[in-house]
PDB file of N, CA and C in Angstrom:
ATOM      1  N   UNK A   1      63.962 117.993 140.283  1.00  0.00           N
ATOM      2  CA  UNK A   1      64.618 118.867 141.248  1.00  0.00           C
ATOM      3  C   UNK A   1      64.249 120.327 141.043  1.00  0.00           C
ATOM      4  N   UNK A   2      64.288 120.881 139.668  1.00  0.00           N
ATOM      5  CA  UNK A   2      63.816 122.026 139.518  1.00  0.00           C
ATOM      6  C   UNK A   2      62.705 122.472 140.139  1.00  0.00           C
ATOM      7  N   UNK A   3      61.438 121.721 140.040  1.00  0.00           N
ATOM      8  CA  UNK A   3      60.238 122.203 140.210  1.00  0.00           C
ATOM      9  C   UNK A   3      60.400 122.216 141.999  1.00  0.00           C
ATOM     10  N   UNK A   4      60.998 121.368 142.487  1.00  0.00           N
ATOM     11  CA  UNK A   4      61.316 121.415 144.248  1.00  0.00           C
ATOM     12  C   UNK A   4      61.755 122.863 144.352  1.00  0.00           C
ATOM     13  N   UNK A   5      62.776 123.224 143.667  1.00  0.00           N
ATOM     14  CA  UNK A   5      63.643 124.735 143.981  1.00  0.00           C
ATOM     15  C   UNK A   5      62.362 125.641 143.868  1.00  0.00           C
ATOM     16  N   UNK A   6      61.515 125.458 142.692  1.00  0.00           N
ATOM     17  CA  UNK A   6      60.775 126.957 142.179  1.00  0.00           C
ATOM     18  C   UNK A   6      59.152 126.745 143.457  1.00  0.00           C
ATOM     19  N   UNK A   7      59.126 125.511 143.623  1.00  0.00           N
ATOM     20  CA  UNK A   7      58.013 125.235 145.057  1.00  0.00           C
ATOM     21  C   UNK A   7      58.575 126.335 146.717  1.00  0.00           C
ATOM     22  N   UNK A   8      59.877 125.989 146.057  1.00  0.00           N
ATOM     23  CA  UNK A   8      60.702 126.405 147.559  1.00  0.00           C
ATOM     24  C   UNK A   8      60.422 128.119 147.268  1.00  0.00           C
ATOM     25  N   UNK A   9      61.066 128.658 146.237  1.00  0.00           N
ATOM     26  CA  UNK A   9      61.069 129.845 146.320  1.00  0.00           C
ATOM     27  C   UNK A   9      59.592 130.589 146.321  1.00  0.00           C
ATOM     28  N   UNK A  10      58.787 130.241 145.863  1.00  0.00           N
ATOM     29  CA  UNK A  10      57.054 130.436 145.816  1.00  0.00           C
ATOM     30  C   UNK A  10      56.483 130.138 147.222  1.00  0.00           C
ATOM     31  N   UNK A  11      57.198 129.391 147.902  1.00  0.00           N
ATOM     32  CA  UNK A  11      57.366 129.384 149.403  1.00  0.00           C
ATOM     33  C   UNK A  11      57.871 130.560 150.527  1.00  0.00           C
ATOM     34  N   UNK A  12      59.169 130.917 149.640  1.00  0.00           N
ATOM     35  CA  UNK A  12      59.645 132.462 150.710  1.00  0.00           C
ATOM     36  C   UNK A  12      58.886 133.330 149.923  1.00  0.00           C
ATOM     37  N   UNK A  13      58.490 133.728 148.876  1.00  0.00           N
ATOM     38  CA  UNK A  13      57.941 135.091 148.252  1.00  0.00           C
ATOM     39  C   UNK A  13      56.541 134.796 148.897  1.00  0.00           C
ATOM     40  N   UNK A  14      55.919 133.932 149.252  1.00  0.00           N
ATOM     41  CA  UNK A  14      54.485 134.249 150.378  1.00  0.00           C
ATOM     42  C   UNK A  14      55.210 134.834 151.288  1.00  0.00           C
ATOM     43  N   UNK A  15      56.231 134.149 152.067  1.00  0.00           N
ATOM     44  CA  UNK A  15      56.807 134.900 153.204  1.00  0.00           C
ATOM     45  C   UNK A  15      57.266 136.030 153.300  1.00  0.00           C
ATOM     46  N   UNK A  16      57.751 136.383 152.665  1.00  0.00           N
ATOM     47  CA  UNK A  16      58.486 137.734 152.334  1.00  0.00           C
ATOM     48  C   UNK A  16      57.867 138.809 152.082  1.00  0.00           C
ATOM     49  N   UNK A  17      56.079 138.428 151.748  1.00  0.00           N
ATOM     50  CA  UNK A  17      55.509 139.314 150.698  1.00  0.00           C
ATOM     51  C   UNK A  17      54.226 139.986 151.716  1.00  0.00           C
ATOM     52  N   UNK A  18      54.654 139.035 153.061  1.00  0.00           N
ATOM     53  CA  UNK A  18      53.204 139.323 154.011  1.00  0.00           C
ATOM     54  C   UNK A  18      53.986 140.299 154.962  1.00  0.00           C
ATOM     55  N   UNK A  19      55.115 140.964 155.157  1.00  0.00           N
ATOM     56  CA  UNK A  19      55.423 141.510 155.993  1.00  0.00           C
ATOM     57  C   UNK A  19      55.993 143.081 155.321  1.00  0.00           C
ATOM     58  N   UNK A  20      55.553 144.203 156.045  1.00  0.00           N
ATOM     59  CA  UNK A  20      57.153 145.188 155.509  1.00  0.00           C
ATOM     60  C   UNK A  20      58.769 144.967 155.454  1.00  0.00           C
ATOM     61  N   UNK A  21      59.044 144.281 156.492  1.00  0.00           N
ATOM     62  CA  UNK A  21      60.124 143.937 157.156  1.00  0.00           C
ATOM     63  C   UNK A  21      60.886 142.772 155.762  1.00  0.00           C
ATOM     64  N   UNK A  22      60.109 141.695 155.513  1.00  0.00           N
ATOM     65  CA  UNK A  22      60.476 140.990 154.348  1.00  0.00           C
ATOM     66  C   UNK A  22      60.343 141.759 152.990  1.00  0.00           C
ATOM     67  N   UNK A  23      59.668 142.179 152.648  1.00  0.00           N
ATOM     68  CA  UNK A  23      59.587 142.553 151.348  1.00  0.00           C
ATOM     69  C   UNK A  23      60.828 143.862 151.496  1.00  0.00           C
ATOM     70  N   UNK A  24      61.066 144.610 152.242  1.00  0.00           N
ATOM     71  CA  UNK A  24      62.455 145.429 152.442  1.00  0.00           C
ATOM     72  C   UNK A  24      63.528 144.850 152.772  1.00  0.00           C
ATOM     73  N   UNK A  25      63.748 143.444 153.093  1.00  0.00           N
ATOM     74  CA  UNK A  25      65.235 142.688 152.800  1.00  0.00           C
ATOM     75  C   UNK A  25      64.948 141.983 151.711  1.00  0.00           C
ATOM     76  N   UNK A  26      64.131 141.904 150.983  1.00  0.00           N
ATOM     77  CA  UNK A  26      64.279 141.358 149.543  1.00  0.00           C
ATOM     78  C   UNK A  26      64.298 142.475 148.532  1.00  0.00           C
ATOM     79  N   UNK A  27      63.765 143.864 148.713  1.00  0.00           N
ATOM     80  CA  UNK A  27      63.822 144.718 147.819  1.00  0.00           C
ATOM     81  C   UNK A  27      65.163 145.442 147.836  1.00  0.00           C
ATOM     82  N   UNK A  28      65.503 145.765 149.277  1.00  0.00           N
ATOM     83  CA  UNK A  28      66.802 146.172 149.945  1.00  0.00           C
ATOM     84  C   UNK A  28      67.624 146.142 150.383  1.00  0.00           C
ATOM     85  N   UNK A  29      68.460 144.729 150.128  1.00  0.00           N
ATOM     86  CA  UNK A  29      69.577 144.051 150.995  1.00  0.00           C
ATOM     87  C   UNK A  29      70.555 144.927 151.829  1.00  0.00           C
ATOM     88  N   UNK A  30      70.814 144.642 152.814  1.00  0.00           N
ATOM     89  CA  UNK A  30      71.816 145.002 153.612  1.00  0.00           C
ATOM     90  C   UNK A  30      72.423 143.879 154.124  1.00  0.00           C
ATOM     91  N   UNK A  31      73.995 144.164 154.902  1.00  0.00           N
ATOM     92  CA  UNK A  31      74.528 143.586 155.161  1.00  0.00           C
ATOM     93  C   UNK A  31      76.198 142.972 154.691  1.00  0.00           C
ATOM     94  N   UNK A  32      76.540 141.913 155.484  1.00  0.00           N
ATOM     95  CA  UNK A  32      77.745 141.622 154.874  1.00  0.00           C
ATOM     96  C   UNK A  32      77.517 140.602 153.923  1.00  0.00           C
ATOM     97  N   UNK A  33      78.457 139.868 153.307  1.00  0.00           N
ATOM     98  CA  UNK A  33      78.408 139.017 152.370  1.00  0.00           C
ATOM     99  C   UNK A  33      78.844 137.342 153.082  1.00  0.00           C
ATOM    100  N   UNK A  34      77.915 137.003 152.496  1.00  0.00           N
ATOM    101  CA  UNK A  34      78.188 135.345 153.082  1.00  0.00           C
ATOM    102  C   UNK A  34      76.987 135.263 154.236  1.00  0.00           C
ATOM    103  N   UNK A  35      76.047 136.327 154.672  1.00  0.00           N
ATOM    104  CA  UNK A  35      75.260 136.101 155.680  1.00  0.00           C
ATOM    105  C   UNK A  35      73.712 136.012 154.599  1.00  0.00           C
ATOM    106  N   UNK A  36      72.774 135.486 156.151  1.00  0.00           N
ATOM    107  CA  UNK A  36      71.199 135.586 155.378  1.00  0.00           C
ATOM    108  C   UNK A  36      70.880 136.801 155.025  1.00  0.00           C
ATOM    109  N   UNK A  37      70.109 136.844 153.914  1.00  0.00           N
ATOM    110  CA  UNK A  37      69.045 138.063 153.911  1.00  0.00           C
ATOM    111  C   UNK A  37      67.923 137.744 154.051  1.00  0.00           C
ATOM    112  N   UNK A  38      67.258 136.154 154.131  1.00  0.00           N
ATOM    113  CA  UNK A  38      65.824 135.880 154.119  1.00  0.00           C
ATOM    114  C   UNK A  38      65.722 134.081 153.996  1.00  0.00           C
ATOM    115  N   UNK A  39      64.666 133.904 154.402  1.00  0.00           N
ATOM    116  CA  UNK A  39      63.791 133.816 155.801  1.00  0.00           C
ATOM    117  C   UNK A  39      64.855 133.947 157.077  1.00  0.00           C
ATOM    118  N   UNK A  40      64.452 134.270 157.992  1.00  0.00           N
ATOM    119  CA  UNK A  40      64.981 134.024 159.285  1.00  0.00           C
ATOM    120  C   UNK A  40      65.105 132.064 159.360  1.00  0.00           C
ATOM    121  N   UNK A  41      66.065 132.107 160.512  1.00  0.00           N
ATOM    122  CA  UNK A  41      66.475 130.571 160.985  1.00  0.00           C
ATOM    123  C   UNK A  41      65.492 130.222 161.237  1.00  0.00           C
ATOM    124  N   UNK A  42      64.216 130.396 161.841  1.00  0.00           N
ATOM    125  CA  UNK A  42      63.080 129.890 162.368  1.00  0.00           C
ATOM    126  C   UNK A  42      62.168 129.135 161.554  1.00  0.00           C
ATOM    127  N   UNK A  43      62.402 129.529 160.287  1.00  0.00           N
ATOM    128  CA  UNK A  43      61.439 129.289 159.046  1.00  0.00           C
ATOM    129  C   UNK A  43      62.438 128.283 157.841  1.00  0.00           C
ATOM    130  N   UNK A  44      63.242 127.910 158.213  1.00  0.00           N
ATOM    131  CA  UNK A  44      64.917 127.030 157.790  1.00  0.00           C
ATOM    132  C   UNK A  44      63.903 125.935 157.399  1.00  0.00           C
ATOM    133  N   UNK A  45      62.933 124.797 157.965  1.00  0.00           N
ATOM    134  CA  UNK A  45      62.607 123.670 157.804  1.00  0.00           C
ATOM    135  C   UNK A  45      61.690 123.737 157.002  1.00  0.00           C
ATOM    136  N   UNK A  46      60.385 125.015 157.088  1.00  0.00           N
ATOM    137  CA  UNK A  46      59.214 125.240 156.237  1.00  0.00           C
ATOM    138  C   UNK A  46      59.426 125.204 154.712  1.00  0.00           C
ATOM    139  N   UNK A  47      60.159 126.163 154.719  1.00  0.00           N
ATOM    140  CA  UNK A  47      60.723 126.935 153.347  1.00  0.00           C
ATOM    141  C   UNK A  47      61.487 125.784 152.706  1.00  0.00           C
ATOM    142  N   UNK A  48      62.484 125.731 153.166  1.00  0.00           N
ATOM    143  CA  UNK A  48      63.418 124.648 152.628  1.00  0.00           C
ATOM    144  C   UNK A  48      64.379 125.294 151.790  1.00  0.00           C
ATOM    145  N   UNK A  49      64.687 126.840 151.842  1.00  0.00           N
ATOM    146  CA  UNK A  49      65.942 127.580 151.595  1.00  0.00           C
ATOM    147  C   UNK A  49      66.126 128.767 151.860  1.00  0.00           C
ATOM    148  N   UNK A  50      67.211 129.550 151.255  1.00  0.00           N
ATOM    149  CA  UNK A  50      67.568 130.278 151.706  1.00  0.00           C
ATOM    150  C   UNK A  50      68.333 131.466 150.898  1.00  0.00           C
ATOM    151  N   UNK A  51      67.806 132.890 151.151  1.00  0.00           N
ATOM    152  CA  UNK A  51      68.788 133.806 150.125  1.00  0.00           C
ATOM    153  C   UNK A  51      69.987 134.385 151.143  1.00  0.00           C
ATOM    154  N   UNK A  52      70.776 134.400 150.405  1.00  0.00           N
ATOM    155  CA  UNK A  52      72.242 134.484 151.157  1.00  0.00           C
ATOM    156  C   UNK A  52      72.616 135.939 150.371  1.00  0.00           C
ATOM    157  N   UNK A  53      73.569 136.985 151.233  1.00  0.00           N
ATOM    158  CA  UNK A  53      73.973 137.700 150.900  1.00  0.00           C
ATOM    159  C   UNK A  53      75.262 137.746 150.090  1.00  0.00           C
ATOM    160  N   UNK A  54      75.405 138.286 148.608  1.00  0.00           N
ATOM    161  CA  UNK A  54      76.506 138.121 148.219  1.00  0.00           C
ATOM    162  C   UNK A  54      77.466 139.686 147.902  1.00  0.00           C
ATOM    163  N   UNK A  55      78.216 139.781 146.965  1.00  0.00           N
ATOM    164  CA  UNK A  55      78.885 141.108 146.788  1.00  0.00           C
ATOM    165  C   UNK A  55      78.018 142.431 146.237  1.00  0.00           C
ATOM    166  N   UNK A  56      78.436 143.226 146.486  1.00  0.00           N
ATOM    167  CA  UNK A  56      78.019 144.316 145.476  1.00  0.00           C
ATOM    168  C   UNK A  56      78.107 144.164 144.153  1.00  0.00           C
ATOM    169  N   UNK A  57      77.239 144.775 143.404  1.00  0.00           N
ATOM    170  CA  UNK A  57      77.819 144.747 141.929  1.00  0.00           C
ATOM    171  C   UNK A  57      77.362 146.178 141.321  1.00  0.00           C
ATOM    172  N   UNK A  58      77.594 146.156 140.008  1.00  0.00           N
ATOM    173  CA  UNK A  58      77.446 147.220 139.705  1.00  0.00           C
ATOM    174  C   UNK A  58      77.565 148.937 140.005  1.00  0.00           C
ATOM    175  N   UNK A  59      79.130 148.938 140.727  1.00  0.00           N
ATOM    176  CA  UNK A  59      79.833 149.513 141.722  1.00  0.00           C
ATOM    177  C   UNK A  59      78.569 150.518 142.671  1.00  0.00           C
ATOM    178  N   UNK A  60      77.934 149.448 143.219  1.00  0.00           N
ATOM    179  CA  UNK A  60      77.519 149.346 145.031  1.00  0.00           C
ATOM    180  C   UNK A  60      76.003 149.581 144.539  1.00  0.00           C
ATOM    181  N   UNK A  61      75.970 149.660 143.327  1.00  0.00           N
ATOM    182  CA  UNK A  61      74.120 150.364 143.136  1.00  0.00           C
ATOM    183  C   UNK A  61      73.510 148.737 143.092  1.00  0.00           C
ATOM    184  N   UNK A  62      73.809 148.202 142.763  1.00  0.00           N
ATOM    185  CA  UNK A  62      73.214 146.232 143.427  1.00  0.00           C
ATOM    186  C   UNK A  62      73.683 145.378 144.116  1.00  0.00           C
ATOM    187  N   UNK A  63      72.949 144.568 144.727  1.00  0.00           N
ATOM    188  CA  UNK A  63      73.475 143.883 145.872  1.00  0.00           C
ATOM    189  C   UNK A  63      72.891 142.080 145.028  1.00  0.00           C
ATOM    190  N   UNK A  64      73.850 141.193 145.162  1.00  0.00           N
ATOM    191  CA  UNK A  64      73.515 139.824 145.081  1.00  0.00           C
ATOM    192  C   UNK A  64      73.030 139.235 145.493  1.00  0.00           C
ATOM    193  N   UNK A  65      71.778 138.682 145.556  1.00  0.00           N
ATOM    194  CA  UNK A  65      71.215 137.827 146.417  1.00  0.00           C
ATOM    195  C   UNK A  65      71.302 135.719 145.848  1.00  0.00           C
ATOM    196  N   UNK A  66      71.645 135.102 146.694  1.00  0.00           N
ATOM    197  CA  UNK A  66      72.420 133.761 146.292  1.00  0.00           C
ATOM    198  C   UNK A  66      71.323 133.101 147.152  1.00  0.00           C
ATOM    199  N   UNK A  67      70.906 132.264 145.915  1.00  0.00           N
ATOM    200  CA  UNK A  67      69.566 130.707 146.527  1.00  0.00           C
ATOM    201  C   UNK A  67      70.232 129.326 146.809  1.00  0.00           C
ATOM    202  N   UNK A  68      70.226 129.220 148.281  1.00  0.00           N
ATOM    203  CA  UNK A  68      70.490 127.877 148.465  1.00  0.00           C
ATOM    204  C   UNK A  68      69.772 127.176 149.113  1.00  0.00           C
ATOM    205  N   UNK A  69      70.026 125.956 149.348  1.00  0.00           N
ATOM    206  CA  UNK A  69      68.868 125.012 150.082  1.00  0.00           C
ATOM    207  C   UNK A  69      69.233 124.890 151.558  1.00  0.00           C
ATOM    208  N   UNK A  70      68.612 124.375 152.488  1.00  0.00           N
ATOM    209  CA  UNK A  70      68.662 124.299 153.978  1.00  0.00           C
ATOM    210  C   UNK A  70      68.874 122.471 154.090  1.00  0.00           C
ATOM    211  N   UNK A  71      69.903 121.984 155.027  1.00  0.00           N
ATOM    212  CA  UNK A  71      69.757 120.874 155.079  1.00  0.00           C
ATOM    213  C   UNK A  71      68.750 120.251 156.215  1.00  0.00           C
ATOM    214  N   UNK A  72      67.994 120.901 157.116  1.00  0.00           N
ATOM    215  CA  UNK A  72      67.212 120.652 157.234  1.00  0.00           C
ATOM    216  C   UNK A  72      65.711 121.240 156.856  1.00  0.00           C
ATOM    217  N   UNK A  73      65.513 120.881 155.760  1.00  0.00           N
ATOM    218  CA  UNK A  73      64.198 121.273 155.099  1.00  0.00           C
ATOM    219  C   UNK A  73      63.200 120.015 155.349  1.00  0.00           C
ATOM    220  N   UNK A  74      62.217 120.181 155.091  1.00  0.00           N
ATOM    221  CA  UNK A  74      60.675 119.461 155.081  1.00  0.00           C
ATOM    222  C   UNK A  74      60.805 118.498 153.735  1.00  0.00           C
ATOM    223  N   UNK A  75      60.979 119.237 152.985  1.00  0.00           N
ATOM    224  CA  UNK A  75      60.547 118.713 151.372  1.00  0.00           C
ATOM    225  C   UNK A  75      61.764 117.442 151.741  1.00  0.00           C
ATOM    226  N   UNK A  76      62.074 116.553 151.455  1.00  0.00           N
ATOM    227  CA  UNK A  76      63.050 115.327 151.276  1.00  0.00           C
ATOM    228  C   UNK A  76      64.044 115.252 149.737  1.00  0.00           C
ATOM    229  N   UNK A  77      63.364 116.267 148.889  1.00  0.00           N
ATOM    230  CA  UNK A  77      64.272 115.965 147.942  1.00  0.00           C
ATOM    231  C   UNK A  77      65.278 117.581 148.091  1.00  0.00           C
ATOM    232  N   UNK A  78      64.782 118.798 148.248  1.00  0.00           N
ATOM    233  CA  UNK A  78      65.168 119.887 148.947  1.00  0.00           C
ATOM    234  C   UNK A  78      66.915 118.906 149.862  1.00  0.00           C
ATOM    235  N   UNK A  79      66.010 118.337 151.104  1.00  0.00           N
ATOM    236  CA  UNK A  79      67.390 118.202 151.875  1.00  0.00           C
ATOM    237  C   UNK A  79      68.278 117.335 151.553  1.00  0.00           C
ATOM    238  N   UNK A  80      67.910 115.949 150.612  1.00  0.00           N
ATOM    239  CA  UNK A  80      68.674 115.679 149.671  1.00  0.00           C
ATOM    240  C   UNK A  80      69.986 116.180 149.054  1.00  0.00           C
ATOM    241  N   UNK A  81      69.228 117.543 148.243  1.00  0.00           N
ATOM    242  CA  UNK A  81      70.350 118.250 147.776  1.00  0.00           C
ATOM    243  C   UNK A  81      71.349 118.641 148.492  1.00  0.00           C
ATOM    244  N   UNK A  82      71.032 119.635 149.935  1.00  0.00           N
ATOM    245  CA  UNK A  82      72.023 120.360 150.730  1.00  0.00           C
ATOM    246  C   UNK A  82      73.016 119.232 151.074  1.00  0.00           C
ATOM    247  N   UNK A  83      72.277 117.796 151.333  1.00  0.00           N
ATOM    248  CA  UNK A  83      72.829 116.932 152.309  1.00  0.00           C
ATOM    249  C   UNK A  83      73.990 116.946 150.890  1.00  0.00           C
ATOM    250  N   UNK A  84      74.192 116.871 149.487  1.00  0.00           N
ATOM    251  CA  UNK A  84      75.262 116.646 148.956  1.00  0.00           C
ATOM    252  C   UNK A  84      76.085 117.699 149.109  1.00  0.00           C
ATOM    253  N   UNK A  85      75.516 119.051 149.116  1.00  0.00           N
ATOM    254  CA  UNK A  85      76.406 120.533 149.229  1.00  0.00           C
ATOM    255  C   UNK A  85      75.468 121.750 149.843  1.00  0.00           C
ATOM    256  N   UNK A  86      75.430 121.817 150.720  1.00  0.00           N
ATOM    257  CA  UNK A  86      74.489 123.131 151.331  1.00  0.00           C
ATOM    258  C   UNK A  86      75.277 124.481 151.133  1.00  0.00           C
ATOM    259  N   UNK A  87      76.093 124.731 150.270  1.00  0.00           N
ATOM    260  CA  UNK A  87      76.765 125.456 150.011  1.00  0.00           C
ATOM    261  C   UNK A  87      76.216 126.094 148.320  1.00  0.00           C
ATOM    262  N   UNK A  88      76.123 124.891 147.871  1.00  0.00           N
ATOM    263  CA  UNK A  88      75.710 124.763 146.440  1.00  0.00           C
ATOM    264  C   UNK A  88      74.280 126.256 146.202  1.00  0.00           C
ATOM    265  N   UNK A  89      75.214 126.824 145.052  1.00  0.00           N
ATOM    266  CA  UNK A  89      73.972 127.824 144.588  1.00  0.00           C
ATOM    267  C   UNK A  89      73.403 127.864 143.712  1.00  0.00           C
ATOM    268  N   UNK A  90      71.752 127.920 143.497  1.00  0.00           N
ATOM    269  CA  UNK A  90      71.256 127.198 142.621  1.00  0.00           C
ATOM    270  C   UNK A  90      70.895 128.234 141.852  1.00  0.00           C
ATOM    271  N   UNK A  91      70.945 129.399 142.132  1.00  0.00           N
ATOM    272  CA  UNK A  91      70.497 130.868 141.098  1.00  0.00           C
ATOM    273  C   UNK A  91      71.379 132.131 142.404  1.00  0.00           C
ATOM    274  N   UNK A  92      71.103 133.057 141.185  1.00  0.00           N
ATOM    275  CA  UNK A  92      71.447 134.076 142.067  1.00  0.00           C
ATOM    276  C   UNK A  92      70.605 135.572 140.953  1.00  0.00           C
ATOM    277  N   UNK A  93      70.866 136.527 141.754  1.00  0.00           N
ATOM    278  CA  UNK A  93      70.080 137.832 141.265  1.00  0.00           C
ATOM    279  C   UNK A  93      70.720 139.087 141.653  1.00  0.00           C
ATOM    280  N   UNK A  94      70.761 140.301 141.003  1.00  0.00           N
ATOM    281  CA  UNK A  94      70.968 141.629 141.517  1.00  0.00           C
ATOM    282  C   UNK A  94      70.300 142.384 141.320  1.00  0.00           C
ATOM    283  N   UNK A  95      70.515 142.572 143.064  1.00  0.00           N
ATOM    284  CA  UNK A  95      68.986 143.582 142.944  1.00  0.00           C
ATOM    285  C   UNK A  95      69.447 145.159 143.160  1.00  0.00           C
ATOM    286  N   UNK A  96      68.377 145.475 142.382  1.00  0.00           N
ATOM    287  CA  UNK A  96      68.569 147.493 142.546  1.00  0.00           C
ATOM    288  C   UNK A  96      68.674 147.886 144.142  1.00  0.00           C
ATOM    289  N   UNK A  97      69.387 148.153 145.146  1.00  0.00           N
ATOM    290  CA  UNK A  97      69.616 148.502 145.871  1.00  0.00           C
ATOM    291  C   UNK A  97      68.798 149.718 146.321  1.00  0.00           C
ATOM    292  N   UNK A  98      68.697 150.797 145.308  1.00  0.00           N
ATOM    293  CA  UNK A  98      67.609 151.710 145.541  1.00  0.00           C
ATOM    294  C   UNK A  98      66.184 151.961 145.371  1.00  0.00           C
ATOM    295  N   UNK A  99      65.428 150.288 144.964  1.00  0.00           N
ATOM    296  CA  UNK A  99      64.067 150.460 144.040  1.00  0.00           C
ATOM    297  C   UNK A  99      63.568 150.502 145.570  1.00  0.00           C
ATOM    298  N   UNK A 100      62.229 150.930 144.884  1.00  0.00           N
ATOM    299  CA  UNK A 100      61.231 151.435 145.754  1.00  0.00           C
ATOM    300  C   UNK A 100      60.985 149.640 146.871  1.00  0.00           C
ATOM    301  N   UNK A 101      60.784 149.863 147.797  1.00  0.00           N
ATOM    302  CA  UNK A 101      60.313 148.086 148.778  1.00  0.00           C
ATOM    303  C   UNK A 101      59.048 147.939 148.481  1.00  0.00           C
ATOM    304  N   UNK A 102      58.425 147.367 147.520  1.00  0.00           N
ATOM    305  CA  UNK A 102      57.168 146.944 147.328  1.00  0.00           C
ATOM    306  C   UNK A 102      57.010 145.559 147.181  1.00  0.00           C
ATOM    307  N   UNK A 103      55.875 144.922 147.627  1.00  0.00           N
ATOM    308  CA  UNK A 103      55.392 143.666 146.738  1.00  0.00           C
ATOM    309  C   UNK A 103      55.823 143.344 145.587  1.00  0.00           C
ATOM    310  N   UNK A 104      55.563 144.268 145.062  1.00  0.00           N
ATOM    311  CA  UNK A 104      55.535 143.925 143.672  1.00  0.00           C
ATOM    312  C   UNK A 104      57.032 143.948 143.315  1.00  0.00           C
ATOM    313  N   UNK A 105      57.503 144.640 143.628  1.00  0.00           N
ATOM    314  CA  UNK A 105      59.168 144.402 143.081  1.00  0.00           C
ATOM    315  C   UNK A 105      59.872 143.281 143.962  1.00  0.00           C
ATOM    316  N   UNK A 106      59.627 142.995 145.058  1.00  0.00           N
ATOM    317  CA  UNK A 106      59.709 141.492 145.893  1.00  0.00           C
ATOM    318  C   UNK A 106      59.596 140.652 144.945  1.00  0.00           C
ATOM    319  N   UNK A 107      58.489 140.439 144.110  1.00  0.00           N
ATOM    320  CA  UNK A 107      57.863 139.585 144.120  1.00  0.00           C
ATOM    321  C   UNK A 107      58.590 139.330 142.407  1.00  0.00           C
ATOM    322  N   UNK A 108      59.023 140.314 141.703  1.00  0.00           N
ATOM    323  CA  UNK A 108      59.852 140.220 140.368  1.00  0.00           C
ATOM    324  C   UNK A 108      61.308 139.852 140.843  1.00  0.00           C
ATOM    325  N   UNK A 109      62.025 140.212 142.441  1.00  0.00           N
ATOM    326  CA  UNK A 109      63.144 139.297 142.282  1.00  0.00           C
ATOM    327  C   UNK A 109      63.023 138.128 142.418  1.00  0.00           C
ATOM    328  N   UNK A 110      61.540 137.410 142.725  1.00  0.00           N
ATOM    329  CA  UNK A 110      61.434 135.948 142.970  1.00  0.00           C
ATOM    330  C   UNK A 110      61.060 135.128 142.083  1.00  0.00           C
ATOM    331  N   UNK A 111      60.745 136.204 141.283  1.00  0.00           N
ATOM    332  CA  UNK A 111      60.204 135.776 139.606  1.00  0.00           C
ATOM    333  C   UNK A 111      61.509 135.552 138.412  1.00  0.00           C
ATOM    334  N   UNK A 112      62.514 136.694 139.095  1.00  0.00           N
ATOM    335  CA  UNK A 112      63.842 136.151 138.289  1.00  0.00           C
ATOM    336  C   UNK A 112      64.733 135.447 138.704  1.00  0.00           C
ATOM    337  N   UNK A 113      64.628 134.947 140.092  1.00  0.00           N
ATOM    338  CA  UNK A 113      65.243 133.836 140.794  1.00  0.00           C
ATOM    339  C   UNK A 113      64.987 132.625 139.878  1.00  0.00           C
ATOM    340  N   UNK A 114      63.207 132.572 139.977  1.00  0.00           N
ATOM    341  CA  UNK A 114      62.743 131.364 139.559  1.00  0.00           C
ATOM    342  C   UNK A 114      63.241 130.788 137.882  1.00  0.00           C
ATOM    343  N   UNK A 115      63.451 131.746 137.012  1.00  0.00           N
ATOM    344  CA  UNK A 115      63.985 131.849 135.626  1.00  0.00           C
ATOM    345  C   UNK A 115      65.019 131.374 135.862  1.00  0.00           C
ATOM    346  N   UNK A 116      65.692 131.466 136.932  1.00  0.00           N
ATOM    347  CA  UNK A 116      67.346 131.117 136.807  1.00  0.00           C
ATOM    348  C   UNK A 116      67.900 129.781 137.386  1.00  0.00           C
ATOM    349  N   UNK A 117      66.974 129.325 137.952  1.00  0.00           N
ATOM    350  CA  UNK A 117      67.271 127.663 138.468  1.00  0.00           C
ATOM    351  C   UNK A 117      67.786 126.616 138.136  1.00  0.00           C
ATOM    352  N   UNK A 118      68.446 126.821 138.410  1.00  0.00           N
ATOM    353  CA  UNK A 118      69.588 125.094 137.990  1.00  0.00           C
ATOM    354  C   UNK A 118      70.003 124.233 138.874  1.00  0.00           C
ATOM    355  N   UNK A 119      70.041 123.225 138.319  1.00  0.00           N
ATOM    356  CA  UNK A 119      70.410 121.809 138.951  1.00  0.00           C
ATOM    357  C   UNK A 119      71.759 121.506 139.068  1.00  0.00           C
TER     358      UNK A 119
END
């Protein structure tokens, strides 16, 4: 199951990493809590998850970003999971709210997502 999650997330960080627009909702969350920050609905089946917006932390200088799966994903063991809890969070991260939107720092919250994966 692990290696499905860290396929999935190596899945949105291509996505995320080809646009300005993505790599600044992964470097820069906005929003309320309990909504997406990334991929859009359109990309729900490809990917096969999803970062969800969570609280502030670190009074407001980070924002949470929460990995869950899509129940309709591609991968079969991916929708598996949701189909038991699509709610279920399998890592989560806080991100600097003020770092610079680069690739490269995109691409280190997807790198500490991936460290944090659990079953």
């Amino acid at each position: 199951m692990a290696n499905s999650l860290v396929k999935c997330l190596d899945r949105m960080m291509e996505a995320a990493t080809k646009t300005k627009s993505g790599i600044k909702k992964i470097c820069q969350p906005v929003g309320d809590a309990g909504t997406r920050c990334f991929p859009p609905r359109p990309h729900d089946q490809k990917i096969g998850g999803r970062l969800d917006l969570g609280e502030g932390t670190d009074g407001g200088k980070k924002r949470r970003l929460k990995f869950q799966v899509n129940k309709n994903a591609e991968n079969a063991t991916l929708k598996g999971m949701a189909a038991e809890d699509s709610h279920k969070v399998y890592a989560t991260v806080d991100v600097d709210i003020d770092q610079a939107a680069t690739a490269e720092n995109a691409k280190k919250v997807f790198e500490e997502l991936k460290k944090k994966v659990k079953d």
